[in-house]
N, C-alpha and C. Protein backbone atom coordinates (compact mmCIF):
# COMPACT_ATOMS: atom_id res chain seq x y z
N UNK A 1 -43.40 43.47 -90.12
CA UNK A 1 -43.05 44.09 -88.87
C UNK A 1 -43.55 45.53 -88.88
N UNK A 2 -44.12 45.66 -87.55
CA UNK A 2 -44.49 47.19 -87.57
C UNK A 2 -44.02 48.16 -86.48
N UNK A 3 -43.95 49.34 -86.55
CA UNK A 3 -43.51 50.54 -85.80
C UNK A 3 -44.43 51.41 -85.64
N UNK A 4 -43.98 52.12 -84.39
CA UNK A 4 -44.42 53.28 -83.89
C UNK A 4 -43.87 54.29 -84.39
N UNK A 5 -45.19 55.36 -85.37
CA UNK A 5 -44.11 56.36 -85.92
C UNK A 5 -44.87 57.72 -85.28
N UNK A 6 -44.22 58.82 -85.35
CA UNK A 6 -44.93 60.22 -85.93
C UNK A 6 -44.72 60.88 -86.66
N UNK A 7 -44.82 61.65 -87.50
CA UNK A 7 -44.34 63.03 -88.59
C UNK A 7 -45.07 63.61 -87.95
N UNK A 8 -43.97 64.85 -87.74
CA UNK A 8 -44.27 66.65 -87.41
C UNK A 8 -44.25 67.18 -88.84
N UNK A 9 -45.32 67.91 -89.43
CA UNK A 9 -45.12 68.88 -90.43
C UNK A 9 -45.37 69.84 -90.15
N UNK A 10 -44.62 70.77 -90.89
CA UNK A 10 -44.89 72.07 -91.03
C UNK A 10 -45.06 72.52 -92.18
N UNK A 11 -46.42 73.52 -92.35
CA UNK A 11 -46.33 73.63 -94.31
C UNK A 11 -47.01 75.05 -94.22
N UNK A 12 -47.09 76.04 -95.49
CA UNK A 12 -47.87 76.73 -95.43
C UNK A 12 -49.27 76.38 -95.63
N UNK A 13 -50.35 77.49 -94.89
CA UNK A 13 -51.79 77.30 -94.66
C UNK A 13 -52.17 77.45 -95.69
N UNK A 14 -52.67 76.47 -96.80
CA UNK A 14 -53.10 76.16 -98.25
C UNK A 14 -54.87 75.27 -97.75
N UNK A 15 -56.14 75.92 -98.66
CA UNK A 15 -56.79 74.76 -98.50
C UNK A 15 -56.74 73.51 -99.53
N UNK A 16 -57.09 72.47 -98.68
CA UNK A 16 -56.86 71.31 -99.09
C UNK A 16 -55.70 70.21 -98.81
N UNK A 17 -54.89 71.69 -97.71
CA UNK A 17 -52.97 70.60 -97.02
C UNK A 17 -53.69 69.56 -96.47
N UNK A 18 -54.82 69.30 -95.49
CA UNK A 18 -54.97 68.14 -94.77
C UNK A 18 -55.26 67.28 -95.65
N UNK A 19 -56.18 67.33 -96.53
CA UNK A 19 -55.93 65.88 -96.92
C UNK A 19 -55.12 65.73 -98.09
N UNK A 20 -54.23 66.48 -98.79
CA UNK A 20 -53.09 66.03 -98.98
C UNK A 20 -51.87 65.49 -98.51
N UNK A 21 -52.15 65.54 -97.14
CA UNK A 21 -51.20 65.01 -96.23
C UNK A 21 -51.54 63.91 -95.78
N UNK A 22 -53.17 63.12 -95.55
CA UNK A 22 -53.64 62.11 -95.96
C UNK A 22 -53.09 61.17 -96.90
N UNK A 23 -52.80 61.88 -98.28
CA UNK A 23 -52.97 61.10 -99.46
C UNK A 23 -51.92 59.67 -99.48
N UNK A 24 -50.96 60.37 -98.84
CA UNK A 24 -49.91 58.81 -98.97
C UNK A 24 -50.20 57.62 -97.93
N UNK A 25 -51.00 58.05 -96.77
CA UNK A 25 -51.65 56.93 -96.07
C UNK A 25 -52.75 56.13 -96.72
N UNK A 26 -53.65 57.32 -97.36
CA UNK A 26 -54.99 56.09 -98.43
C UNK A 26 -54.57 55.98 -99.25
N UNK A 27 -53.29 56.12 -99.88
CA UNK A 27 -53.27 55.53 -101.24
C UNK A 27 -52.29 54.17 -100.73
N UNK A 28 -52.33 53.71 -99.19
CA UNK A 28 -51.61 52.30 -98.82
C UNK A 28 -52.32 51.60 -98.12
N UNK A 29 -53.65 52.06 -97.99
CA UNK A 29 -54.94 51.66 -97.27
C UNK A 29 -54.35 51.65 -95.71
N UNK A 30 -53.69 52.55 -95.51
CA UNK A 30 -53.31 52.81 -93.90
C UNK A 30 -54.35 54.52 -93.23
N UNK A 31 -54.56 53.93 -92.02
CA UNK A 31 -55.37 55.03 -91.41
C UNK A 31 -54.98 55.20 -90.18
N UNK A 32 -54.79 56.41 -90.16
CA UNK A 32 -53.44 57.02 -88.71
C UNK A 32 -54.14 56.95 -87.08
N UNK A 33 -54.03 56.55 -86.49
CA UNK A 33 -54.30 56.75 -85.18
C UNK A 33 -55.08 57.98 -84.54
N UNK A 34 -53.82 59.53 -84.81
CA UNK A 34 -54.14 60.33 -84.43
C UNK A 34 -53.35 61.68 -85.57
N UNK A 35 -54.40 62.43 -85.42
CA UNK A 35 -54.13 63.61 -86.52
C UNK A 35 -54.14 65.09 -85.45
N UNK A 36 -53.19 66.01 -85.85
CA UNK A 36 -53.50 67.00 -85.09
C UNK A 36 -53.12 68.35 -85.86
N UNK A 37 -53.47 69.32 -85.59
CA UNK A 37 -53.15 70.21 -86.65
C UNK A 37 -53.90 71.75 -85.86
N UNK A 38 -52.76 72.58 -85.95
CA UNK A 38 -52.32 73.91 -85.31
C UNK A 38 -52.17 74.91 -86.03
N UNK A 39 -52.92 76.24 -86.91
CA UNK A 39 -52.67 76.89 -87.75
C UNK A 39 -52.14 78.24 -87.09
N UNK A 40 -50.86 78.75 -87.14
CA UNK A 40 -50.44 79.69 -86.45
C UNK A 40 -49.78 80.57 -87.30
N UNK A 41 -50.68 81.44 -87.85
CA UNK A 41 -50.37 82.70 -88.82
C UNK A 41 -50.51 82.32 -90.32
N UNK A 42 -49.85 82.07 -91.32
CA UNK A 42 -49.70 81.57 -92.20
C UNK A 42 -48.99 80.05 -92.22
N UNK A 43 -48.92 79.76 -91.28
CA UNK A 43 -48.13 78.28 -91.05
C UNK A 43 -49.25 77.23 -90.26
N UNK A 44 -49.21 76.12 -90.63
CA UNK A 44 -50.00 75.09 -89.90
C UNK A 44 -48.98 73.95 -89.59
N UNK A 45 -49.26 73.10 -88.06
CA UNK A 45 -48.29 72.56 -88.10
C UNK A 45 -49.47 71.11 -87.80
N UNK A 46 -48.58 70.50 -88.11
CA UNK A 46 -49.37 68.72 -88.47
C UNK A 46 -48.71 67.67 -87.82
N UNK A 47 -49.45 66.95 -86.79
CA UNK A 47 -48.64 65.67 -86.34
C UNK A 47 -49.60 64.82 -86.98
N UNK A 48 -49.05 63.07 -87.13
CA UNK A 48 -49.89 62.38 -88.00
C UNK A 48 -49.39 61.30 -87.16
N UNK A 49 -49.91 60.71 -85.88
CA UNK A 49 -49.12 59.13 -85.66
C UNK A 49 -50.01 57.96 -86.39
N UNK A 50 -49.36 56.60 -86.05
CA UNK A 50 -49.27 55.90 -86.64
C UNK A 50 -49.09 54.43 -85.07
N UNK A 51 -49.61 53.69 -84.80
CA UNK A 51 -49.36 53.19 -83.52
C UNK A 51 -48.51 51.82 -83.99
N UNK A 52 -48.64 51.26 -85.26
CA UNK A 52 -48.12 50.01 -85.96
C UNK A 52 -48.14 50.54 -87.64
N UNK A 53 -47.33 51.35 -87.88
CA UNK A 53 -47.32 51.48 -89.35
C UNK A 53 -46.66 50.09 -90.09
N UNK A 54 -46.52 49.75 -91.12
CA UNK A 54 -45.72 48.51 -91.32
C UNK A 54 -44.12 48.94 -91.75
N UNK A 55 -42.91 48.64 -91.58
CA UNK A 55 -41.59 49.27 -91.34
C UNK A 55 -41.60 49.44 -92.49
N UNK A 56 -41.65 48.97 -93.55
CA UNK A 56 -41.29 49.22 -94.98
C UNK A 56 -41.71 50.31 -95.70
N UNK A 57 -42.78 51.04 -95.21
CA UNK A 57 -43.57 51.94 -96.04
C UNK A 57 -42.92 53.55 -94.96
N UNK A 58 -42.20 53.29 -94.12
CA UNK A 58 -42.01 54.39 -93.31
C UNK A 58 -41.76 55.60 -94.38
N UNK A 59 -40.54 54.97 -94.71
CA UNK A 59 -40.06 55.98 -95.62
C UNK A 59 -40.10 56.68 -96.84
N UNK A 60 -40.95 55.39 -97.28
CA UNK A 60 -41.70 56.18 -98.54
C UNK A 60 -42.92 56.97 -98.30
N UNK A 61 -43.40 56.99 -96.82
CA UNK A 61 -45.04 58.06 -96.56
C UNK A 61 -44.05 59.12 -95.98
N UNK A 62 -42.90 58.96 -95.71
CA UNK A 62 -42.34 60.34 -95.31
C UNK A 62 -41.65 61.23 -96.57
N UNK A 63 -41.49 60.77 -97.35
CA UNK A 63 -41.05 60.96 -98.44
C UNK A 63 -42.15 61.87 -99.37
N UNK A 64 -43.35 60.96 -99.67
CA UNK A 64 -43.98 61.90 -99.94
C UNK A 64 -44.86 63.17 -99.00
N UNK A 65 -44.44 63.23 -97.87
CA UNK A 65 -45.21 63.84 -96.83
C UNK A 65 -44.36 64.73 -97.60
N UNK A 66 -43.07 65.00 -97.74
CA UNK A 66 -41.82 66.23 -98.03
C UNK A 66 -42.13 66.81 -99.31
N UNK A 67 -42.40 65.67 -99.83
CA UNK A 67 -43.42 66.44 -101.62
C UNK A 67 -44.42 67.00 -101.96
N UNK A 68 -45.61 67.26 -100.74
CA UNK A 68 -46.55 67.61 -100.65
C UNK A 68 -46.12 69.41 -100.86
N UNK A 69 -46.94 70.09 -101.85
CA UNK A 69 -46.76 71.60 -102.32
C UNK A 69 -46.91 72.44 -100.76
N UNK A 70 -45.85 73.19 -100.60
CA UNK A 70 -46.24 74.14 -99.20
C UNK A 70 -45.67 73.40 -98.25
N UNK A 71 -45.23 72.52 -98.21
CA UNK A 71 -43.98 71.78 -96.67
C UNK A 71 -43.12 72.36 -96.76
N UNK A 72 -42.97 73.06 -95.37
CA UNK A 72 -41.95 73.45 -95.14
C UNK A 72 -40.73 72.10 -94.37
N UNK A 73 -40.97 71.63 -93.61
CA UNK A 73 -40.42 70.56 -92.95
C UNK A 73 -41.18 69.54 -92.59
N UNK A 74 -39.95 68.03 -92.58
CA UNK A 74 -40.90 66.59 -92.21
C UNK A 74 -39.95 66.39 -90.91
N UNK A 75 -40.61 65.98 -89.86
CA UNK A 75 -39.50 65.01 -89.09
C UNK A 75 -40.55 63.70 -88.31
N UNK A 76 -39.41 62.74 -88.26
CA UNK A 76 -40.17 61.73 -88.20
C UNK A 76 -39.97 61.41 -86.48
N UNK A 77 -40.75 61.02 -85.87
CA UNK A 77 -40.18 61.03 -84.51
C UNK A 77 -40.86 59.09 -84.56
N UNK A 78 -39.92 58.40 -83.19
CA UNK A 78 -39.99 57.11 -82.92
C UNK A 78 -39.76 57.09 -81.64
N UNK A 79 -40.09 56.11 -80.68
CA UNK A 79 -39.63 55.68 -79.61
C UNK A 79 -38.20 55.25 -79.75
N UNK A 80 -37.63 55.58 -78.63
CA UNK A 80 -36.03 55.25 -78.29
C UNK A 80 -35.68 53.86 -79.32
N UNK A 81 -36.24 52.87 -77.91
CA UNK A 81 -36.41 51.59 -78.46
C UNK A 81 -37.49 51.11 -79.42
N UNK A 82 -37.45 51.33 -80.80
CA UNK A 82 -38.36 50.85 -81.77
C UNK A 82 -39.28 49.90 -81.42
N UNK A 83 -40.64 50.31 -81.08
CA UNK A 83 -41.24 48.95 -80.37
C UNK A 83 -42.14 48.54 -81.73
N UNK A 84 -41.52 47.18 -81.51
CA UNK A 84 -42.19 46.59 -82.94
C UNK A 84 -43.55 45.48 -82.29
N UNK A 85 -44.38 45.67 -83.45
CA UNK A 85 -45.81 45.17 -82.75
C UNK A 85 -46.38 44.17 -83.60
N UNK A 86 -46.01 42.43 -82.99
CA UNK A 86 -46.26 41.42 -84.02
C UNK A 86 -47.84 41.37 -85.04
């Protein structure tokens, strides 16, 4: 079963945050929809969706999104109604 996800990050401006913030999607052979990323002073902020992630792995790519060196914050955003996509 799969979901609609997003993570908002926020981390400090380090090179090399983007694709460490990558890393927990290719290391599950998942590739995100849409990437976006906003560097505003010393802070960059990161959305990462996902249009059918598979439900099981949600929480472990958010998990390590939070372990990544320089995150300041993860939040995971979803549709109301979880739309699951056979």
């Amino acid at each position: 079963m799969s979901v609609r996800v997003r993570f908002l990050v926020d981390a400090e401006a380090s090179p090399g945050l983007l694709s460490r913030l990558l890393m927990p999607y290719a290391k599950r052979d998942l590739i995100p929809d849409r990437m976006w990323s906003h560097r505003s002073g010393d802070m960059v902020h990161v959305e990462i969706a996902m249009d059918a992630m598979p439900q099981e792995v949600v929480h472990v790519v958010e998990g390590n999104l939070r372990q990544v060196i320089g995150v300041q914050s993860v939040t995971q955003l979803r549709p109301s109604a979880l739309q699951r996509i056979a």
